[in-house]
PDB file of N, CA and C in Angstrom:
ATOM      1  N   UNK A   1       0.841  -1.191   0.000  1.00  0.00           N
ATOM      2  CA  UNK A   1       0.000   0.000   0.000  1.00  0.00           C
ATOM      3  C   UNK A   1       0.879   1.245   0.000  1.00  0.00           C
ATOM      4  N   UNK A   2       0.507   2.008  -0.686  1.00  0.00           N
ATOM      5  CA  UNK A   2       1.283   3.311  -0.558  1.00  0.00           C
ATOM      6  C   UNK A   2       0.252   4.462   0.431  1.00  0.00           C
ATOM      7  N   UNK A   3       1.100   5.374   0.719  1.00  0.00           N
ATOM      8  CA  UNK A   3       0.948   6.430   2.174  1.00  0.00           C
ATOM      9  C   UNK A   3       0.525   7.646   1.060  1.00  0.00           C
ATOM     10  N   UNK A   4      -0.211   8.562   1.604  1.00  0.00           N
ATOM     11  CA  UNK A   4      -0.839  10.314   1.297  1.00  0.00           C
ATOM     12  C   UNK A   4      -0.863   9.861   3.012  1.00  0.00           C
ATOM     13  N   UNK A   5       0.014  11.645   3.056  1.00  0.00           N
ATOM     14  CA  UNK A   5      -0.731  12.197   3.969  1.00  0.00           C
ATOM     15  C   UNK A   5      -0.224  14.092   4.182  1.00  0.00           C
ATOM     16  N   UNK A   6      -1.070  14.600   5.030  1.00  0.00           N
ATOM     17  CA  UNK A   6      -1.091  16.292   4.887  1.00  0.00           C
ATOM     18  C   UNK A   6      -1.261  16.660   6.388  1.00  0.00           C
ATOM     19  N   UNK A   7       0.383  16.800   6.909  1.00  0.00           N
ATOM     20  CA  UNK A   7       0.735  16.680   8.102  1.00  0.00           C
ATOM     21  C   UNK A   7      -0.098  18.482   8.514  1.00  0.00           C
ATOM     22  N   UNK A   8      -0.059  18.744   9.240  1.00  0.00           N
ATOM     23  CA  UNK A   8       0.147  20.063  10.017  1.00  0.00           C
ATOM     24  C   UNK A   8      -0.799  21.186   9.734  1.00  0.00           C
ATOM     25  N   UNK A   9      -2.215  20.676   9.739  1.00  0.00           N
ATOM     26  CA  UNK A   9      -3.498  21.496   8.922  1.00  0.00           C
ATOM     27  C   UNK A   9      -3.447  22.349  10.168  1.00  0.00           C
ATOM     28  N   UNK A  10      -3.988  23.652  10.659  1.00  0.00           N
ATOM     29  CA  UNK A  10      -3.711  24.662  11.933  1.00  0.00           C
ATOM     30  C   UNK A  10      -4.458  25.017  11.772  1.00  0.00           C
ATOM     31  N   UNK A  11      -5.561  25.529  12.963  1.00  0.00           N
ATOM     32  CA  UNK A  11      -6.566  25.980  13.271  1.00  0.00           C
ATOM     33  C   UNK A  11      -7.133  26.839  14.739  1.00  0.00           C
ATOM     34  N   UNK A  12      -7.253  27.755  14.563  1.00  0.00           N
ATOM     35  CA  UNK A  12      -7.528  28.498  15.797  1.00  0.00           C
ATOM     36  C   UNK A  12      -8.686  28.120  16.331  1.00  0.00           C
ATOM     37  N   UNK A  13      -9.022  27.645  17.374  1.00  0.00           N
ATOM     38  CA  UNK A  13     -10.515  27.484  17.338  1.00  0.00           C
ATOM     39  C   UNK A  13     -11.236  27.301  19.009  1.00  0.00           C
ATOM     40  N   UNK A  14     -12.560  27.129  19.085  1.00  0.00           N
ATOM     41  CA  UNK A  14     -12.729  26.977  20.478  1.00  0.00           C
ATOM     42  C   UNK A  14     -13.667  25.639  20.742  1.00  0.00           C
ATOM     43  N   UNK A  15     -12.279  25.078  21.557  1.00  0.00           N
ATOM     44  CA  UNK A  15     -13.408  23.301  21.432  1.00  0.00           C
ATOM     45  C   UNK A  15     -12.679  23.113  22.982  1.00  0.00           C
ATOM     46  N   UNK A  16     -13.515  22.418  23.945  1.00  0.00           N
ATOM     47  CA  UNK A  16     -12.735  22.145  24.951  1.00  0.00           C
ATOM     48  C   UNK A  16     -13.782  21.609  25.782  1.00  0.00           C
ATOM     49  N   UNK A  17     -13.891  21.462  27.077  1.00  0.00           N
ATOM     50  CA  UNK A  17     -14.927  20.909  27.957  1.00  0.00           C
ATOM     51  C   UNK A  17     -14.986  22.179  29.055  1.00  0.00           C
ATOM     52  N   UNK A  18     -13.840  22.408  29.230  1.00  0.00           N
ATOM     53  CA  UNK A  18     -13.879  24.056  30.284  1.00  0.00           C
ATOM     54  C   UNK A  18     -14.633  25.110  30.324  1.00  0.00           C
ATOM     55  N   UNK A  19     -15.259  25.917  31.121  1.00  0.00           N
ATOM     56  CA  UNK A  19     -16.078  27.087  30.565  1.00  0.00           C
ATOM     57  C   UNK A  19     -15.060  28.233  29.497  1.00  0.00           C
ATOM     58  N   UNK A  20     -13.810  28.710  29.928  1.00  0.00           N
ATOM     59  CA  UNK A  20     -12.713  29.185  29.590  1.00  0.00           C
ATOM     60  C   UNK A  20     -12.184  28.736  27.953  1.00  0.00           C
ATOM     61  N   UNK A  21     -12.270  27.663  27.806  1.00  0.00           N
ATOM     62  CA  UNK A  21     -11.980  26.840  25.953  1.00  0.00           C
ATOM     63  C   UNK A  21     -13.324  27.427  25.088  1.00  0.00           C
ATOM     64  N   UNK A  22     -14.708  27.535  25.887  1.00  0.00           N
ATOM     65  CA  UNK A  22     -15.583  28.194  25.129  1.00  0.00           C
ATOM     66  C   UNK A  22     -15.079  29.735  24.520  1.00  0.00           C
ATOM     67  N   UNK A  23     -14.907  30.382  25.421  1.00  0.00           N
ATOM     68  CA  UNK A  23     -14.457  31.676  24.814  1.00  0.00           C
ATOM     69  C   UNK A  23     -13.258  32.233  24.058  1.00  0.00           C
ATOM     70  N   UNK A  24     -12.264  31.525  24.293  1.00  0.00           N
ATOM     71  CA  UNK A  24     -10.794  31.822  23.948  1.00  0.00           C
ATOM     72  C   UNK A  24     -10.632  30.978  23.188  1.00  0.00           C
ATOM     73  N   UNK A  25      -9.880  31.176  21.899  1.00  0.00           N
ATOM     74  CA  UNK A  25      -9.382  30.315  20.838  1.00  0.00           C
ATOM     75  C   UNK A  25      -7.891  29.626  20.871  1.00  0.00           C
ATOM     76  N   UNK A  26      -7.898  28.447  20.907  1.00  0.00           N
ATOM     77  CA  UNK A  26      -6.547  27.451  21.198  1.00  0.00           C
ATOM     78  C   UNK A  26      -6.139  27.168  19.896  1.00  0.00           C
ATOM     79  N   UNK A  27      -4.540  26.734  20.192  1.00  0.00           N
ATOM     80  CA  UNK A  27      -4.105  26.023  18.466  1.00  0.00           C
ATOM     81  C   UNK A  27      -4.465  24.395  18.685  1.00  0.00           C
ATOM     82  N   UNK A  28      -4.978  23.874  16.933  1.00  0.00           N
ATOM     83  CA  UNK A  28      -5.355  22.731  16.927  1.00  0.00           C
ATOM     84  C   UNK A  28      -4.212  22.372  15.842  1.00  0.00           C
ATOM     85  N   UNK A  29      -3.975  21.348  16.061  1.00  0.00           N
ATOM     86  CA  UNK A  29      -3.295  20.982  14.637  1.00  0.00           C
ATOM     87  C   UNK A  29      -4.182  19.719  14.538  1.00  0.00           C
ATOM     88  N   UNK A  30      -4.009  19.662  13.352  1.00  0.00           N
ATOM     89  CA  UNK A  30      -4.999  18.336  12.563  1.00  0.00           C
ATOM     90  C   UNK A  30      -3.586  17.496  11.820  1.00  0.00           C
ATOM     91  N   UNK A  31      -3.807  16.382  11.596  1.00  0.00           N
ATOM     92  CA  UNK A  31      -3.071  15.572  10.465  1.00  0.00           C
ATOM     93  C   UNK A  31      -3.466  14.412   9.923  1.00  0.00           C
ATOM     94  N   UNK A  32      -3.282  14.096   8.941  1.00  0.00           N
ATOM     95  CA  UNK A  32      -4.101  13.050   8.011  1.00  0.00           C
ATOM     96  C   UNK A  32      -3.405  12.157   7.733  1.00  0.00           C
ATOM     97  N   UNK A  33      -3.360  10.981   7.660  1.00  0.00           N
ATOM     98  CA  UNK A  33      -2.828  10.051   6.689  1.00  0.00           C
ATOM     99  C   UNK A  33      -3.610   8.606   6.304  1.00  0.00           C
ATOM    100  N   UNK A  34      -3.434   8.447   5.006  1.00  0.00           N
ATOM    101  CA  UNK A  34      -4.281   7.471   4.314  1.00  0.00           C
ATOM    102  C   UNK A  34      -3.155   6.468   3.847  1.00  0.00           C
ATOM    103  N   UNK A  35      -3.684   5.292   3.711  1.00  0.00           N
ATOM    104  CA  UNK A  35      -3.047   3.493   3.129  1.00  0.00           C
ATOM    105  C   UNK A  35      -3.905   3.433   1.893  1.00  0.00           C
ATOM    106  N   UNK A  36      -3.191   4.035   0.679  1.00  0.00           N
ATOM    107  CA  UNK A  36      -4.015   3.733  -0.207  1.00  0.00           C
ATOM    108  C   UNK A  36      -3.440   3.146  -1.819  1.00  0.00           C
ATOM    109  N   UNK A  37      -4.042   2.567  -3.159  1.00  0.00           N
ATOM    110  CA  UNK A  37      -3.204   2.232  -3.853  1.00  0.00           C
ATOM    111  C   UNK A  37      -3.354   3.848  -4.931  1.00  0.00           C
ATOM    112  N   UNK A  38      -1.997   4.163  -5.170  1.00  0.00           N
ATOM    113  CA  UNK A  38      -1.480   5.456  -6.083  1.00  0.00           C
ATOM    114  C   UNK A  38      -0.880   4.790  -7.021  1.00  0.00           C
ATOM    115  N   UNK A  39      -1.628   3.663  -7.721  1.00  0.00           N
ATOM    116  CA  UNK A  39      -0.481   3.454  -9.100  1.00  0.00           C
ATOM    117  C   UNK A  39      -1.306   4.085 -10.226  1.00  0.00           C
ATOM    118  N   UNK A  40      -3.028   4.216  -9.757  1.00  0.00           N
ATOM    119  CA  UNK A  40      -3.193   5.304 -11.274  1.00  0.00           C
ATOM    120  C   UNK A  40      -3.029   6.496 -10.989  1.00  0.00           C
ATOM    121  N   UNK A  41      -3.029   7.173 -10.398  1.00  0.00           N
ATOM    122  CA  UNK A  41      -2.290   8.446 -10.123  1.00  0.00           C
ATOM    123  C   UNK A  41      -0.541   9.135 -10.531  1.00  0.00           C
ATOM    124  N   UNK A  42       0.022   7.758 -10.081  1.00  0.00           N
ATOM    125  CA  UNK A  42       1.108   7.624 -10.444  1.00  0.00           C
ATOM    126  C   UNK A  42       1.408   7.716 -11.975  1.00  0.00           C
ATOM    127  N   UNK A  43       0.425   7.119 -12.958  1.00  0.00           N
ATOM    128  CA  UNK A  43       0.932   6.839 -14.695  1.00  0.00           C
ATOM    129  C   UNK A  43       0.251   7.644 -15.073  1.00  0.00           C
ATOM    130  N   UNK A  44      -1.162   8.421 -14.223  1.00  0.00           N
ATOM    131  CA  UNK A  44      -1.891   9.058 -15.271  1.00  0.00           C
ATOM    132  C   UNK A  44      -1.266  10.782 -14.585  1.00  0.00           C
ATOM    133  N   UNK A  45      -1.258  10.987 -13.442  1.00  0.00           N
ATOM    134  CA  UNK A  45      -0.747  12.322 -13.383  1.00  0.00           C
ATOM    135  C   UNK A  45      -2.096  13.060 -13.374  1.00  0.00           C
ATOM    136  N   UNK A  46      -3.325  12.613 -12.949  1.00  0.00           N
ATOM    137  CA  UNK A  46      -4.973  13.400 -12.526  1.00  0.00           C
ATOM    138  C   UNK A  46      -4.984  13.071 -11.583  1.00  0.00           C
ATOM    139  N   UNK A  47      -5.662  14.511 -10.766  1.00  0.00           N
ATOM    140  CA  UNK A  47      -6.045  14.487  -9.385  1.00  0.00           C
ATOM    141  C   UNK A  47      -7.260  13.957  -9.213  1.00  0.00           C
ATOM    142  N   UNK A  48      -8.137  13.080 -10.079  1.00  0.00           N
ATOM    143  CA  UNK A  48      -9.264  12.497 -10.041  1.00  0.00           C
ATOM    144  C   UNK A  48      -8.866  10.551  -9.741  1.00  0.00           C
ATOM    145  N   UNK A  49      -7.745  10.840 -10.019  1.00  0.00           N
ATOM    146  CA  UNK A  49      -7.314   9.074  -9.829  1.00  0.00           C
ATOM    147  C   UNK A  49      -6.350   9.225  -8.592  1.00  0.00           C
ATOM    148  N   UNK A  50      -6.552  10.113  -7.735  1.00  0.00           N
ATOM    149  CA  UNK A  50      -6.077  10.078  -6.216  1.00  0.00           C
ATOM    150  C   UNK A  50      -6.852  10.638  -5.265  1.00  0.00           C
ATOM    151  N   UNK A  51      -6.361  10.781  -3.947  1.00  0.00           N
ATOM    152  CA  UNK A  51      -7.117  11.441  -3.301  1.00  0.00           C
ATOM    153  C   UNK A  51      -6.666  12.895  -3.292  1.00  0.00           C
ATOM    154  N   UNK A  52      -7.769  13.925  -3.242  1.00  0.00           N
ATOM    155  CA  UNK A  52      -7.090  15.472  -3.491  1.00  0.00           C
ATOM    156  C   UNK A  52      -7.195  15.741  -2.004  1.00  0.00           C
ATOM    157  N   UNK A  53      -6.187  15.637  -1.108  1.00  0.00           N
ATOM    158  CA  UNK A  53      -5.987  16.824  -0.534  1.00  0.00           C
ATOM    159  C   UNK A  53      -6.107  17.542  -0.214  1.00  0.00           C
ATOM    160  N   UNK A  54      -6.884  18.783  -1.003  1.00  0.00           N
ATOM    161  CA  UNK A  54      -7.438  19.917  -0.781  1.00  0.00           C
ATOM    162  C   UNK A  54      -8.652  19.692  -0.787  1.00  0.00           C
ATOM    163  N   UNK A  55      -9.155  18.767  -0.849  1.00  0.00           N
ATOM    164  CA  UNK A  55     -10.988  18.249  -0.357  1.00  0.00           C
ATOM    165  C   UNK A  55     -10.487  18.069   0.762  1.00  0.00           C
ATOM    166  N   UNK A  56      -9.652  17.116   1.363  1.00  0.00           N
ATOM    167  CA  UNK A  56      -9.242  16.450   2.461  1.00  0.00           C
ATOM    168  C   UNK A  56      -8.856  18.049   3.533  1.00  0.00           C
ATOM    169  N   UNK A  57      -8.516  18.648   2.713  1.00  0.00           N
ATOM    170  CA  UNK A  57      -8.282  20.012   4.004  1.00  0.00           C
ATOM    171  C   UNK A  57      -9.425  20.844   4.378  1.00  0.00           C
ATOM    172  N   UNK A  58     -10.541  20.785   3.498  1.00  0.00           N
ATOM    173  CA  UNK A  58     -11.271  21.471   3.164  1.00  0.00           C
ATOM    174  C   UNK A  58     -12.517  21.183   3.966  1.00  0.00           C
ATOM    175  N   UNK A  59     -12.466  19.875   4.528  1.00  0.00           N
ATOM    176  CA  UNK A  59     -13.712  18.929   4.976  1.00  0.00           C
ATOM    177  C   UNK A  59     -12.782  18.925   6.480  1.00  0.00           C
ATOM    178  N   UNK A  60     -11.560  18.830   6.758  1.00  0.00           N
ATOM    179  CA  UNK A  60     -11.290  19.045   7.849  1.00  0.00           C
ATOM    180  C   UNK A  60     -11.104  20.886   8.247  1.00  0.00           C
ATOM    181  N   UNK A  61     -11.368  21.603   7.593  1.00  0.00           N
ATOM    182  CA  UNK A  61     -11.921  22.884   8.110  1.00  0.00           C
ATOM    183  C   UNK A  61     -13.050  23.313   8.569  1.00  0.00           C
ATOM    184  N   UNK A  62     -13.644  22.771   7.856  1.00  0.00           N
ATOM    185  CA  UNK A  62     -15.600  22.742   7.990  1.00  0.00           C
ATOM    186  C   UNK A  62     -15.964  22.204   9.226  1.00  0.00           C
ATOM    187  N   UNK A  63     -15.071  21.147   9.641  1.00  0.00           N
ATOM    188  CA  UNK A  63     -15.568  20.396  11.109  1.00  0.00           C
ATOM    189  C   UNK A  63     -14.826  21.626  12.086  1.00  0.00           C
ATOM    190  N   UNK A  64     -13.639  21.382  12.074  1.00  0.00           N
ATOM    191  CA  UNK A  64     -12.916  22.266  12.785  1.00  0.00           C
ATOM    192  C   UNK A  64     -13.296  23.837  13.138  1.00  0.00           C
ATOM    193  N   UNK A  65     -13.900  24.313  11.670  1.00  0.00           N
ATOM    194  CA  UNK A  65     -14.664  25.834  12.305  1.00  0.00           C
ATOM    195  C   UNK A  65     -15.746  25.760  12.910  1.00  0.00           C
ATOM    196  N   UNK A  66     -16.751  24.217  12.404  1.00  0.00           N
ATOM    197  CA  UNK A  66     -17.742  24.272  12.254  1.00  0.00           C
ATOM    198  C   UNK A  66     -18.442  24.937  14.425  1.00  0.00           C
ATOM    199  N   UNK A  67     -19.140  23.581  14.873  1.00  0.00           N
ATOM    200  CA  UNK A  67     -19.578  23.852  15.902  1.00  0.00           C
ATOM    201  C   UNK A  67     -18.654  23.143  17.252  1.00  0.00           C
ATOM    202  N   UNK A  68     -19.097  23.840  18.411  1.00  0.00           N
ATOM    203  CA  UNK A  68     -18.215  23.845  19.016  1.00  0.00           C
ATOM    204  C   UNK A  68     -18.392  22.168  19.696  1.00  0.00           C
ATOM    205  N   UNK A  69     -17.222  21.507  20.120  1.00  0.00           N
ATOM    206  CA  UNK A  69     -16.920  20.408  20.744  1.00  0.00           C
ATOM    207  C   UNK A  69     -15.984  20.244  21.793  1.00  0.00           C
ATOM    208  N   UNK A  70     -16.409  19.084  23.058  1.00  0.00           N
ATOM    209  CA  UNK A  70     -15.597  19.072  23.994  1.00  0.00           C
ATOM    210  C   UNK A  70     -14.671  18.442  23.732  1.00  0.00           C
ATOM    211  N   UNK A  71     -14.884  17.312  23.339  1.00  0.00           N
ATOM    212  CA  UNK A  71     -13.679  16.436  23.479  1.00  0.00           C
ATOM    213  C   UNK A  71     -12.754  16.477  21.891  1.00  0.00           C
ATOM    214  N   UNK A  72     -11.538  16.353  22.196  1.00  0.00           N
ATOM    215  CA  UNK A  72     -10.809  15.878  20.865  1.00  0.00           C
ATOM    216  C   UNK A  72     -11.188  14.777  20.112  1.00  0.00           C
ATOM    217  N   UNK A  73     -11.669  13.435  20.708  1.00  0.00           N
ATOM    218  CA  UNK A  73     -11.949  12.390  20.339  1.00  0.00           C
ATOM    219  C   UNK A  73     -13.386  12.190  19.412  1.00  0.00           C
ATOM    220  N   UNK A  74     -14.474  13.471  20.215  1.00  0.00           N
ATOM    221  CA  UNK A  74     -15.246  13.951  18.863  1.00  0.00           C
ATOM    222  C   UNK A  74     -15.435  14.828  17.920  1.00  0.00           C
ATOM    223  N   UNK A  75     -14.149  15.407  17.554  1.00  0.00           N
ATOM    224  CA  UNK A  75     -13.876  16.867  17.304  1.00  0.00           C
ATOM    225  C   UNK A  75     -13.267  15.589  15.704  1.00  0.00           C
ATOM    226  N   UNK A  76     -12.146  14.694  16.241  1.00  0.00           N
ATOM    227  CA  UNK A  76     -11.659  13.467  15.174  1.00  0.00           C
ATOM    228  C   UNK A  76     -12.458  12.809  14.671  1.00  0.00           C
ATOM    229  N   UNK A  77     -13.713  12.344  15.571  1.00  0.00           N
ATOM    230  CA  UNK A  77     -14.848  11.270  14.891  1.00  0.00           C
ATOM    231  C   UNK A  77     -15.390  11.952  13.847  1.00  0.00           C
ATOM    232  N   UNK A  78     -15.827  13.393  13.980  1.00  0.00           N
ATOM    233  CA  UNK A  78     -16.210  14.033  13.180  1.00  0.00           C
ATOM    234  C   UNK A  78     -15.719  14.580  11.326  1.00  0.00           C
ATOM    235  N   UNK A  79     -14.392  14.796  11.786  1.00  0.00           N
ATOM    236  CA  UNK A  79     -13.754  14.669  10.442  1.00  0.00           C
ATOM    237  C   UNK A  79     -13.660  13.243  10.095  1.00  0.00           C
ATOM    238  N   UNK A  80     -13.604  12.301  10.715  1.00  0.00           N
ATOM    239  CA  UNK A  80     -13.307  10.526  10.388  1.00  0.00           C
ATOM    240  C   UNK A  80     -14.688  10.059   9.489  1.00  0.00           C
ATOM    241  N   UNK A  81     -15.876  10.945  10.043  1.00  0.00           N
ATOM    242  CA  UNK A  81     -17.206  10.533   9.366  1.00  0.00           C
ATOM    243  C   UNK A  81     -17.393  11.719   8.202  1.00  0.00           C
ATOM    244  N   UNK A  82     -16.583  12.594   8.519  1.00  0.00           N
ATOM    245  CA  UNK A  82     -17.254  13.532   7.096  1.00  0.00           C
ATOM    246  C   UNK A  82     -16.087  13.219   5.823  1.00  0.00           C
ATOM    247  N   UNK A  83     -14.486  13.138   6.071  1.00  0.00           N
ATOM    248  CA  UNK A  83     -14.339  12.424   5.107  1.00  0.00           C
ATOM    249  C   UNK A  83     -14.329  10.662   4.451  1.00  0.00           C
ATOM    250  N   UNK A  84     -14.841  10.028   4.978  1.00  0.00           N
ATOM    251  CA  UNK A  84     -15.220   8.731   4.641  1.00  0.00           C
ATOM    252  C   UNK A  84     -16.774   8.727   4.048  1.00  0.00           C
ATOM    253  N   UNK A  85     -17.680   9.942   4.055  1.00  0.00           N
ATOM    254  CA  UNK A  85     -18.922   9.902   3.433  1.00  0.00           C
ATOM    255  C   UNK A  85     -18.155  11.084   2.079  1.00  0.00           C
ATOM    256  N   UNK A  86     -17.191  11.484   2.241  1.00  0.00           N
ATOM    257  CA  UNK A  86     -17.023  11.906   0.823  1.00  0.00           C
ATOM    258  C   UNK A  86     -16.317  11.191   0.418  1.00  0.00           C
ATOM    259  N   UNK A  87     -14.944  10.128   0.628  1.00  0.00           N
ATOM    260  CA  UNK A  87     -14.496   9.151  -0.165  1.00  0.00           C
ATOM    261  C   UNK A  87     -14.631   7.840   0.186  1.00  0.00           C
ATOM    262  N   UNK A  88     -15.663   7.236  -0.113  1.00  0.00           N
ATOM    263  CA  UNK A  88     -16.155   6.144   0.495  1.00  0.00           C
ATOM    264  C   UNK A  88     -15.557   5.048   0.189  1.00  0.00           C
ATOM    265  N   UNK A  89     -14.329   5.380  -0.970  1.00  0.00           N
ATOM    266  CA  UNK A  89     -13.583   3.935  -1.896  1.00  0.00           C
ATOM    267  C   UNK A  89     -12.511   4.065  -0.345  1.00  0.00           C
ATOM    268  N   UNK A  90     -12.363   5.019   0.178  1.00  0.00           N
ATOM    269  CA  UNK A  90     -10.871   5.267   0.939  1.00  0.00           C
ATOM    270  C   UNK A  90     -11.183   4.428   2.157  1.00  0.00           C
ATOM    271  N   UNK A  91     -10.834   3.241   2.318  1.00  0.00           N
ATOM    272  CA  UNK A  91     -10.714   2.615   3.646  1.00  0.00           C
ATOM    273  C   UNK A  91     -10.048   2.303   4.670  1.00  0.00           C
ATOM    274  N   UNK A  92      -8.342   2.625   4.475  1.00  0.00           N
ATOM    275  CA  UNK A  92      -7.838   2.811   5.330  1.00  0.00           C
ATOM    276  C   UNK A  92      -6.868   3.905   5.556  1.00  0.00           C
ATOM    277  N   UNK A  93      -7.829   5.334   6.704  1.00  0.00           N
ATOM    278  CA  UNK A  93      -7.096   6.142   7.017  1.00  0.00           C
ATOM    279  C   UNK A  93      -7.191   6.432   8.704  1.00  0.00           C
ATOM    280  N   UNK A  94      -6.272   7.252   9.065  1.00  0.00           N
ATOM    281  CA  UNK A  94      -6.304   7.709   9.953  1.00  0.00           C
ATOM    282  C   UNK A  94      -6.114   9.359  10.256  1.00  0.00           C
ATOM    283  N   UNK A  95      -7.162  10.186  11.641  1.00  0.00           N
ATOM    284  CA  UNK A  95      -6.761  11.658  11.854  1.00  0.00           C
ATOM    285  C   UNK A  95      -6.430  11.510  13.514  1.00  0.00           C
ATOM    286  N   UNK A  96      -5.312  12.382  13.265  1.00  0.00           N
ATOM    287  CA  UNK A  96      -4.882  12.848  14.113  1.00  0.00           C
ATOM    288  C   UNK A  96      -5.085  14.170  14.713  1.00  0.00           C
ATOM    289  N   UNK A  97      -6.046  14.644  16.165  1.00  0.00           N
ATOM    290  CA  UNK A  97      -6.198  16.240  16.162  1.00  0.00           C
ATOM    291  C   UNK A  97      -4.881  16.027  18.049  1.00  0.00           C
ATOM    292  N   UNK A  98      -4.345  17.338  17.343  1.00  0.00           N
ATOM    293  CA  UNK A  98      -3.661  17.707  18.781  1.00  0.00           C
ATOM    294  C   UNK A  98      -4.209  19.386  18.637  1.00  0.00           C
ATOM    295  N   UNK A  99      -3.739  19.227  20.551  1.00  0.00           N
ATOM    296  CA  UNK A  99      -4.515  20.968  21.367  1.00  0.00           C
ATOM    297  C   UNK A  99      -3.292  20.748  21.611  1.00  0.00           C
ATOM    298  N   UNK A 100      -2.933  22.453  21.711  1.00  0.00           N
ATOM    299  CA  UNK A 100      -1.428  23.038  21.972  1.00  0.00           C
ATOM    300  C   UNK A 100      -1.692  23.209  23.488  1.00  0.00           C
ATOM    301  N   UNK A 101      -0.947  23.150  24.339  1.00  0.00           N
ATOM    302  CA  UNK A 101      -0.599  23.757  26.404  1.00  0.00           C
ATOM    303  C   UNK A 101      -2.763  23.205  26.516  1.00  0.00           C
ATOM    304  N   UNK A 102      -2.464  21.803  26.958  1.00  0.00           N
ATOM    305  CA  UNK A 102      -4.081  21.503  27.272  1.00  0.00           C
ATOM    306  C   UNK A 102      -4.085  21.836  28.364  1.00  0.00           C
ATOM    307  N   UNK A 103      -5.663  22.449  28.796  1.00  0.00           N
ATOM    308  CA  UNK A 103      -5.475  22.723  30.662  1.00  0.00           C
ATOM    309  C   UNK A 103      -5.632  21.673  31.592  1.00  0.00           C
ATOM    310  N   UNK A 104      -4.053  21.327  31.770  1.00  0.00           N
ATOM    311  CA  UNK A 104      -3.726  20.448  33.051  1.00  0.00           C
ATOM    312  C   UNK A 104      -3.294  20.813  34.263  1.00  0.00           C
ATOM    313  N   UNK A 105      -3.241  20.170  35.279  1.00  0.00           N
ATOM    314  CA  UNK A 105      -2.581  20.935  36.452  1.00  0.00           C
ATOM    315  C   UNK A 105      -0.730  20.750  36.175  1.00  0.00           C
ATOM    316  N   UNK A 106      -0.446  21.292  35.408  1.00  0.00           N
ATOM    317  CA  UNK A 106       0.667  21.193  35.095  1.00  0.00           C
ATOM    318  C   UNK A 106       1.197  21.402  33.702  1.00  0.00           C
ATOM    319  N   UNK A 107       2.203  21.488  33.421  1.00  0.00           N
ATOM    320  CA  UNK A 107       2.987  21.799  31.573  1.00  0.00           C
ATOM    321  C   UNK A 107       2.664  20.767  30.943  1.00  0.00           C
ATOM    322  N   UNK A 108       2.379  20.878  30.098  1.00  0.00           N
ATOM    323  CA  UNK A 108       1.661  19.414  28.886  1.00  0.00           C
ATOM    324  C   UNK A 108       1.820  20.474  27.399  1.00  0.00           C
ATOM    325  N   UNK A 109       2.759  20.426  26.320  1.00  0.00           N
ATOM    326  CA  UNK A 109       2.692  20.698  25.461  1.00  0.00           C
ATOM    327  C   UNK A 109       1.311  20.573  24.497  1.00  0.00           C
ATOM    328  N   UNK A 110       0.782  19.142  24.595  1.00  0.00           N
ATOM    329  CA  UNK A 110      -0.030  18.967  23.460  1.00  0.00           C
ATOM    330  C   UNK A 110      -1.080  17.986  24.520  1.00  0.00           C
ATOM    331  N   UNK A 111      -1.918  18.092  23.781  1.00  0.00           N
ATOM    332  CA  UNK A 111      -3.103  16.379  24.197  1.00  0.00           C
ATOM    333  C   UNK A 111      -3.047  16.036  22.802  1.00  0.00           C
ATOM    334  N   UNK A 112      -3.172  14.796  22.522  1.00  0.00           N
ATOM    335  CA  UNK A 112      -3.633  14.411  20.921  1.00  0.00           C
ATOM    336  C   UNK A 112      -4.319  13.213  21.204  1.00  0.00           C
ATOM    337  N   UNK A 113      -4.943  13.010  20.209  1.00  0.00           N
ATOM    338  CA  UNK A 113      -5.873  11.440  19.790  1.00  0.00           C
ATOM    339  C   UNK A 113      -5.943  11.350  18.593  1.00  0.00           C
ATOM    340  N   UNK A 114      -5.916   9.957  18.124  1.00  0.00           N
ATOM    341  CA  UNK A 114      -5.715   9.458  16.526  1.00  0.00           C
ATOM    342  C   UNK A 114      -6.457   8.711  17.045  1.00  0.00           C
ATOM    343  N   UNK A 115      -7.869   8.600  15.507  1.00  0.00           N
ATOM    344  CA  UNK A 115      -9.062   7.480  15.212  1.00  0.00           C
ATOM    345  C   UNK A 115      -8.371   7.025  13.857  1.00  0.00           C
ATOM    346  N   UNK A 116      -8.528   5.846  13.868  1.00  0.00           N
ATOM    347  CA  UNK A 116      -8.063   4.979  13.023  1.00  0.00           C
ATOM    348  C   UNK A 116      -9.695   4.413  12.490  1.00  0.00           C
ATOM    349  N   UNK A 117      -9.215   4.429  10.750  1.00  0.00           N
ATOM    350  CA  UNK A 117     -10.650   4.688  10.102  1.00  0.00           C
ATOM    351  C   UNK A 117     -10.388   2.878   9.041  1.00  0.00           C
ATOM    352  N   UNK A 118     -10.605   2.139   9.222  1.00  0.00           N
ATOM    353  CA  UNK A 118     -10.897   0.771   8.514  1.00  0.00           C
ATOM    354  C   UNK A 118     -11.937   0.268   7.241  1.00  0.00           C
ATOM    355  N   UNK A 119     -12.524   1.016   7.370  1.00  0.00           N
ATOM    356  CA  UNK A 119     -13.993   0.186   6.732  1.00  0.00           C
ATOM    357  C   UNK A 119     -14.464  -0.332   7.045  1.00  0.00           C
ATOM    358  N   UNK A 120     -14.768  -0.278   8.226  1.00  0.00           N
ATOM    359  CA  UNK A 120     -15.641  -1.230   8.675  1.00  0.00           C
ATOM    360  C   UNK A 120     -16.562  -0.774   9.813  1.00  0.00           C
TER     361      UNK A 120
END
């Protein structure tokens, strides 16, 4: 299987469980990666015989601006279900969302969670 993926999508946004994450906007980073076959892509050189990318960023913006969410884990389900109802041939991918300084009692650079997407 060959790899796509579109590391480091950034997003300001307000998703959190805190009263405080409602109002104030945190950094999100998003990242994508798909297991998929690129050999017609590869000979033909059309972005119709791969996956584009820029759908793939485009559908993870829409969730990401869209409405607000607590958890990371449904903030991911959400892009995991909106792009798998637009490429429904694509069965094995995975997203990754990380929050920049999460509020812990303590220094924590990031929180992240990766849903792993199968077909099934």
């Amino acid at each position: 299987m060959d790899i796509l993926e579109l590391e480091g999508m950034e997003f300001w946004a307000r998703h959190g469980c805190l009263p405080h994450e409602k109002e104030s906007e945190n950094l999100f980073v998003v990242d994508f990666r798909a297991e998929t076959d690129m050999t017609a892509a590869a000979e033909s050189d059309r972005i119709e015989d791969t996956v584009d990318y820029g759908r793939i960023y485009d559908i993870t913006a829409r969730v990401m601006n869209g409405g607000h969410a607590g958890l990371l884990e449904h903030l991911a389900g959400k892009i995991v279900k909106a792009i798998s109802a637009e490429f429904p041939d694509l069965q094995e991918f995975s997203v990754r969302v990380s929050k920049r300084r999460p509020p812990v009692n303590g220094v924590a650079a990031w929180s992240r969670v990766t849903l792993v997407h199968t077909g099934k």
